[in-house]
N, C-alpha and C. Protein backbone atom coordinates (compact mmCIF):
# COMPACT_ATOMS: atom_id res chain seq x y z
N UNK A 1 0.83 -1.19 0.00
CA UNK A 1 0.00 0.00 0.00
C UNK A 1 0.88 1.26 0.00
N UNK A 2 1.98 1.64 0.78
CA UNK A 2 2.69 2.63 0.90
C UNK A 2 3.41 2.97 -0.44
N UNK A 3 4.25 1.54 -1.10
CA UNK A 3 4.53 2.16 -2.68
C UNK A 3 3.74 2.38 -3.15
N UNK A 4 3.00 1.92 -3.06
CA UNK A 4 1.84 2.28 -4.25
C UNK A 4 1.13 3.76 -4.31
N UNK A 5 0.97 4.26 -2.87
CA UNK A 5 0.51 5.42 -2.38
C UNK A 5 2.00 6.45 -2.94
N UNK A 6 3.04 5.97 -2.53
CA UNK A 6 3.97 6.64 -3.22
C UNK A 6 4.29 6.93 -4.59
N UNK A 7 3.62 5.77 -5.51
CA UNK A 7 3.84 6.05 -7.00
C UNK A 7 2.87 6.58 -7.40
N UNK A 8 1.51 7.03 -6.64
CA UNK A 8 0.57 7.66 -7.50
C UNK A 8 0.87 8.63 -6.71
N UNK A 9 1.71 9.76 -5.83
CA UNK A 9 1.94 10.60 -5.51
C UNK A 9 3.05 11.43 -6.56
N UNK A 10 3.38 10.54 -7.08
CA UNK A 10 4.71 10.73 -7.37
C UNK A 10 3.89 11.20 -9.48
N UNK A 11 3.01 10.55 -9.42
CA UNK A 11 2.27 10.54 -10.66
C UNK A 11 1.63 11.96 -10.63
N UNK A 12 1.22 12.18 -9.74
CA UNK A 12 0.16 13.13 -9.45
C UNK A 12 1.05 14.36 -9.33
N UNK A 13 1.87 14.33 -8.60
CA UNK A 13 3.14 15.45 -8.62
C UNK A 13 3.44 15.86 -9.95
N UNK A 14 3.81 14.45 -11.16
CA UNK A 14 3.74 15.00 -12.48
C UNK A 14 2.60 15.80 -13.63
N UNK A 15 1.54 16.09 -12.75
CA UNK A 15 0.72 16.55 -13.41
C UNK A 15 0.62 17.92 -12.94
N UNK A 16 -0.22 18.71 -13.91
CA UNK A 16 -0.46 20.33 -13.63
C UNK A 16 -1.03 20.44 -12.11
N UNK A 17 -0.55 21.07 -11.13
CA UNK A 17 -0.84 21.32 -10.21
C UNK A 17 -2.57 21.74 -10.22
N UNK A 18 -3.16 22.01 -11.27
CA UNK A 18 -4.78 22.14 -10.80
C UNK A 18 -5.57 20.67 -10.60
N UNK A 19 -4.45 19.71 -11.72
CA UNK A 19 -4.75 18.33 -11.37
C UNK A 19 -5.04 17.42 -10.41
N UNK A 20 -4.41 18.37 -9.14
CA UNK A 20 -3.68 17.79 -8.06
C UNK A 20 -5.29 18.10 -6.84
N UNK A 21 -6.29 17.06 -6.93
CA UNK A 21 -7.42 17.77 -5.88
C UNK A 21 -7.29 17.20 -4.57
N UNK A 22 -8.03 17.68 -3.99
CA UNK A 22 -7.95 17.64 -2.57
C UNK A 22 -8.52 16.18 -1.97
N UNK A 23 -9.24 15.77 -2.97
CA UNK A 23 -9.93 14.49 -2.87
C UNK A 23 -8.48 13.68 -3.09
N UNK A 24 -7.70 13.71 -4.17
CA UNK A 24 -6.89 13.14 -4.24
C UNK A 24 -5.65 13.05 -2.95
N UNK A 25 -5.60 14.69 -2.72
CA UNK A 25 -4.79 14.48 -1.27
C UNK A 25 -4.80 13.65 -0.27
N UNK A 26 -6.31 13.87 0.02
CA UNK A 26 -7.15 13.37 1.49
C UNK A 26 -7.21 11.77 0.66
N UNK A 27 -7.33 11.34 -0.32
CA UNK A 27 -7.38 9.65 -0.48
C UNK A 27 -6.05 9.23 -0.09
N UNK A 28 -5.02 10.01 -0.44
CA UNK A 28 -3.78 9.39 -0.25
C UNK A 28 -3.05 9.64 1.43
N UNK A 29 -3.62 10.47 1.53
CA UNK A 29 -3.47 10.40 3.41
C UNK A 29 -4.07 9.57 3.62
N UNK A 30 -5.20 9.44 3.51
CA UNK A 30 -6.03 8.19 4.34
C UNK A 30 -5.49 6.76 4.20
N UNK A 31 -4.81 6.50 2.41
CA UNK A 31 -3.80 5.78 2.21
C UNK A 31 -3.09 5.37 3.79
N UNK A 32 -2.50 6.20 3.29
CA UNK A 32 -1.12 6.47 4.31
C UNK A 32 -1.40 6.46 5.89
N UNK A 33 -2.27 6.56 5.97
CA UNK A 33 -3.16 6.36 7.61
C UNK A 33 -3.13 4.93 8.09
N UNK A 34 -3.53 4.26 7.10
CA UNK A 34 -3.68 3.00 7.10
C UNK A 34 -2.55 1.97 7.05
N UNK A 35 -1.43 2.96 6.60
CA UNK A 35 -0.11 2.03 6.53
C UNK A 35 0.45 2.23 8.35
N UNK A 36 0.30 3.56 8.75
CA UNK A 36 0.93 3.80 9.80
C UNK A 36 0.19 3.00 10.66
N UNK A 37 -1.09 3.06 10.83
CA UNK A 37 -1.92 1.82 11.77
C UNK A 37 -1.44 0.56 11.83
N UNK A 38 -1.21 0.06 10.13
CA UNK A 38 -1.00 -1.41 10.48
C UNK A 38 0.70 -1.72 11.04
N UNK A 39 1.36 -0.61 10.80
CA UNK A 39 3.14 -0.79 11.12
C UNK A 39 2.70 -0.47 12.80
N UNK A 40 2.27 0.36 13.31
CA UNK A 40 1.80 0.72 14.53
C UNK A 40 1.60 -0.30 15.54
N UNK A 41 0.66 -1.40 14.69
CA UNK A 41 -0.23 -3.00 15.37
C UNK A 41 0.78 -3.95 15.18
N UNK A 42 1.86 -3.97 14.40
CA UNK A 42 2.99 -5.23 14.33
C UNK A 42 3.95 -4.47 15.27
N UNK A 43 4.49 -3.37 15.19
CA UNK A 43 5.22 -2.92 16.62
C UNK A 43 4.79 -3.15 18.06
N UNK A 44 3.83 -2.99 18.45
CA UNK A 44 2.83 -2.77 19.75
C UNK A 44 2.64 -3.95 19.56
N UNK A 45 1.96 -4.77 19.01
CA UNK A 45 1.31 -6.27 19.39
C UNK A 45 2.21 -7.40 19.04
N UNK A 46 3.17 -7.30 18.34
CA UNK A 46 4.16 -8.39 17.67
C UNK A 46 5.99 -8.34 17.85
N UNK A 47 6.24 -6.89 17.83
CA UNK A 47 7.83 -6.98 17.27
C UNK A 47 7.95 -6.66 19.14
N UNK A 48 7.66 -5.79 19.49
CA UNK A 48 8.29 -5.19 20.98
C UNK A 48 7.89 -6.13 21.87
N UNK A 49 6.68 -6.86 22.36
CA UNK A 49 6.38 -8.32 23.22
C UNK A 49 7.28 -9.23 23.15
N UNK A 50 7.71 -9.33 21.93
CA UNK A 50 8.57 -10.75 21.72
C UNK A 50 10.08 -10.66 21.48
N UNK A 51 10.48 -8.98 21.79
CA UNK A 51 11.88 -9.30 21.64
C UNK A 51 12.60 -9.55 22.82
N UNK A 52 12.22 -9.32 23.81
CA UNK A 52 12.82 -10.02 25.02
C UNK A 52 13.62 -8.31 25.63
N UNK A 53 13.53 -9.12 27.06
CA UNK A 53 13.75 -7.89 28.00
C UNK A 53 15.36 -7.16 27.62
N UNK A 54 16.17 -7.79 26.74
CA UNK A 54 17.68 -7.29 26.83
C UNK A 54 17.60 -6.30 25.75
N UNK A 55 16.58 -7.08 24.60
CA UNK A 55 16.60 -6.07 23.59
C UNK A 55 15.99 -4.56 23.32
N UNK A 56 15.40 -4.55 24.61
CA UNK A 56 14.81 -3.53 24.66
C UNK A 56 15.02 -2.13 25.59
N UNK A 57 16.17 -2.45 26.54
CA UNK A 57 16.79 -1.36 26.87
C UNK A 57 17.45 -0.27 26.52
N UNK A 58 17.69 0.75 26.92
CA UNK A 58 17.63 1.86 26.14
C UNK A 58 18.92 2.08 25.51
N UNK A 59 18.77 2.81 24.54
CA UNK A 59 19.89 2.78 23.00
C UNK A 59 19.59 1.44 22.44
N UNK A 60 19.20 0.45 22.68
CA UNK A 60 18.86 -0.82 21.46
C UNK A 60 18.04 -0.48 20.68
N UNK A 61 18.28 -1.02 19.34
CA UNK A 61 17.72 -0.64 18.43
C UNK A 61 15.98 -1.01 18.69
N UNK A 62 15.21 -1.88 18.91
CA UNK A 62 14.61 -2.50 19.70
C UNK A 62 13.27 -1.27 19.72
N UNK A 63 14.17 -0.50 21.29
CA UNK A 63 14.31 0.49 22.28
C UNK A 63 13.84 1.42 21.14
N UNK A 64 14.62 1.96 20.28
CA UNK A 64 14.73 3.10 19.27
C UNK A 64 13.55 2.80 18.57
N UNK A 65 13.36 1.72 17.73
CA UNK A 65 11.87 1.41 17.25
C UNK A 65 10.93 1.93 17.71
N UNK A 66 10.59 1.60 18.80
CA UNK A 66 9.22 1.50 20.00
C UNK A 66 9.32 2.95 20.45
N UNK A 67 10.28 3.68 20.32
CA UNK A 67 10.37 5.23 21.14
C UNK A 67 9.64 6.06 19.69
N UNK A 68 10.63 5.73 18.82
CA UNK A 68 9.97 6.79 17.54
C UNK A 68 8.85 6.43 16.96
N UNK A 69 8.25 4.90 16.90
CA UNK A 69 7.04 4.32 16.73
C UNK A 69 5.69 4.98 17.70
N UNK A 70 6.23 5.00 18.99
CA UNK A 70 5.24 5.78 20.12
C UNK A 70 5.28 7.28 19.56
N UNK A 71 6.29 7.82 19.70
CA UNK A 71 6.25 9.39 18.94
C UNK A 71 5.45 9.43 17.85
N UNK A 72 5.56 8.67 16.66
CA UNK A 72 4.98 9.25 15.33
C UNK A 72 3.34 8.93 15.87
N UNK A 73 2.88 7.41 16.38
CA UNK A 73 1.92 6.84 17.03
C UNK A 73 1.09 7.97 17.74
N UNK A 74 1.68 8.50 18.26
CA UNK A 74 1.01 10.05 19.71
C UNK A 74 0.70 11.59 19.13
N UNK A 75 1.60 11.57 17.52
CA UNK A 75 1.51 12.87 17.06
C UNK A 75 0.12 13.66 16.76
N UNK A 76 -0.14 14.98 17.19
CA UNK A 76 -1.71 15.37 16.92
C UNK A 76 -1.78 15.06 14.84
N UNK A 77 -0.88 15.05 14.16
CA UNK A 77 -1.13 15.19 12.90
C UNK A 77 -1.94 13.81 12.32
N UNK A 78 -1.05 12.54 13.52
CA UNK A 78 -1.85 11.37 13.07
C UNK A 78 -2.55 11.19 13.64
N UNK A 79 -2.54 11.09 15.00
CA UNK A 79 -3.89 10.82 15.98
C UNK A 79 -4.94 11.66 15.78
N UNK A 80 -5.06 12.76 15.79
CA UNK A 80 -6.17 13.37 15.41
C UNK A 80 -6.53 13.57 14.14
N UNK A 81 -5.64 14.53 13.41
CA UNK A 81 -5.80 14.62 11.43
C UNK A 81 -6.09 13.21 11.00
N UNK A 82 -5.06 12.66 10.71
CA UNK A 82 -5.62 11.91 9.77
C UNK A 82 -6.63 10.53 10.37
N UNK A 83 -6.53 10.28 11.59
CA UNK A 83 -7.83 9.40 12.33
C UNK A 83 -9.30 10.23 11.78
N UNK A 84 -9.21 11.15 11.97
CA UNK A 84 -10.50 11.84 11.85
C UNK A 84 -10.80 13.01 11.30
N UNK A 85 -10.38 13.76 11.16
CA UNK A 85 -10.35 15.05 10.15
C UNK A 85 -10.22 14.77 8.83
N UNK A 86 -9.30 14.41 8.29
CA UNK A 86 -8.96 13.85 6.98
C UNK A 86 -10.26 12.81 6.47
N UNK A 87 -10.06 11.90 7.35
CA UNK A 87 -11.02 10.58 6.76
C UNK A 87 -12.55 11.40 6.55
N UNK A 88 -12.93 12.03 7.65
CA UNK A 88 -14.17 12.53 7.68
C UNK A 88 -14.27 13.57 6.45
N UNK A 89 -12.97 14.68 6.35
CA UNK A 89 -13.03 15.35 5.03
C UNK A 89 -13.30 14.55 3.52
N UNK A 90 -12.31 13.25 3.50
CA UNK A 90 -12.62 12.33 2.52
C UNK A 90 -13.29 12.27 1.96
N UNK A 91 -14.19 11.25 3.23
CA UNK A 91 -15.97 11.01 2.83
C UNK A 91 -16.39 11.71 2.51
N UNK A 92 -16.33 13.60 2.43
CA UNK A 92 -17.27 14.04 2.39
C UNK A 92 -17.53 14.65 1.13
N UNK A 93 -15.76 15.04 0.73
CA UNK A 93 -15.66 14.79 -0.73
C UNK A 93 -15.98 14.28 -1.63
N UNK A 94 -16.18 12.89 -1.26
CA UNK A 94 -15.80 12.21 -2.34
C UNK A 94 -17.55 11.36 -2.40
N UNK A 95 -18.27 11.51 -1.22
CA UNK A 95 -19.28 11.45 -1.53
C UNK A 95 -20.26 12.85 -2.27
N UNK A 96 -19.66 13.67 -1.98
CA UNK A 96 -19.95 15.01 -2.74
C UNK A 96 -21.23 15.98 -1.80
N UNK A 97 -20.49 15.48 -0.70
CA UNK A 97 -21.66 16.39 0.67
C UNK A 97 -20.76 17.67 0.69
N UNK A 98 -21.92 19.00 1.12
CA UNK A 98 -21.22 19.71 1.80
C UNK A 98 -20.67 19.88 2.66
N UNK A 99 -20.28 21.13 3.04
CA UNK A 99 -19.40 21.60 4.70
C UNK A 99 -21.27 21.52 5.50
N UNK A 100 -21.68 20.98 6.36
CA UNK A 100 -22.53 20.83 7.11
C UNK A 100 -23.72 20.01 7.24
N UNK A 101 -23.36 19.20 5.91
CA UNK A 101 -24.03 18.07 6.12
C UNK A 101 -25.20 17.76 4.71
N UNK A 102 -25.04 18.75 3.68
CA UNK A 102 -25.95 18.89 2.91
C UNK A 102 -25.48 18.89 1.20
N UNK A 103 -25.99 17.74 0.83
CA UNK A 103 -25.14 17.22 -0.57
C UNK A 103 -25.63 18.54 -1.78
């Protein structure tokens, strides 16, 4: 999902900037929302449980994972924007509603 989100960014970049809509933005964040969630759920539920107590003290790489994973994980841009601002902008786009609820 992430290359892929990257090569139609990268597509879209090649086109006339009026090309470039907001629907398209907000699809490819939401993209990208979805990559950070699922890297988020194999860190937290899979890679950091099972590497064992040595590997995870501080300066191990381990350690470094799980610190900048929690950071990006906690940021208002992902936790709030793109959880819910974005997605909700999305939908609203792209179902073709207005700002307040009225298509």
């Amino acid at each position: 999902a992430l290359l892929h989100a990257a090569r139609q960014w990268t597509e879209l970049c090649s086109r006339a900037p009026r090309d470039f809509t907001r629907e398209e933005d907000l699809r490819l964040a939401t993209i990208c929302r979805e990559v950070l969630k699922l890297a988020w759920s194999a860190v937290e539920r899979h890679l950091f449980p099972t590497a064992g107590s040595s590997a995870v003290r501080a300066g191990e790489r381990i350690e470094r994972v799980w610190r900048d994973m929690s950071t990006q994980h906690s940021h208002v841009g992902i936790g709030v924007l793109l959880q819910s601002v974005a997605t909700r902008e999305y939908a609203r786009v792209r179902l073709g509603v207005a700002e307040g609820g009225h298509a």
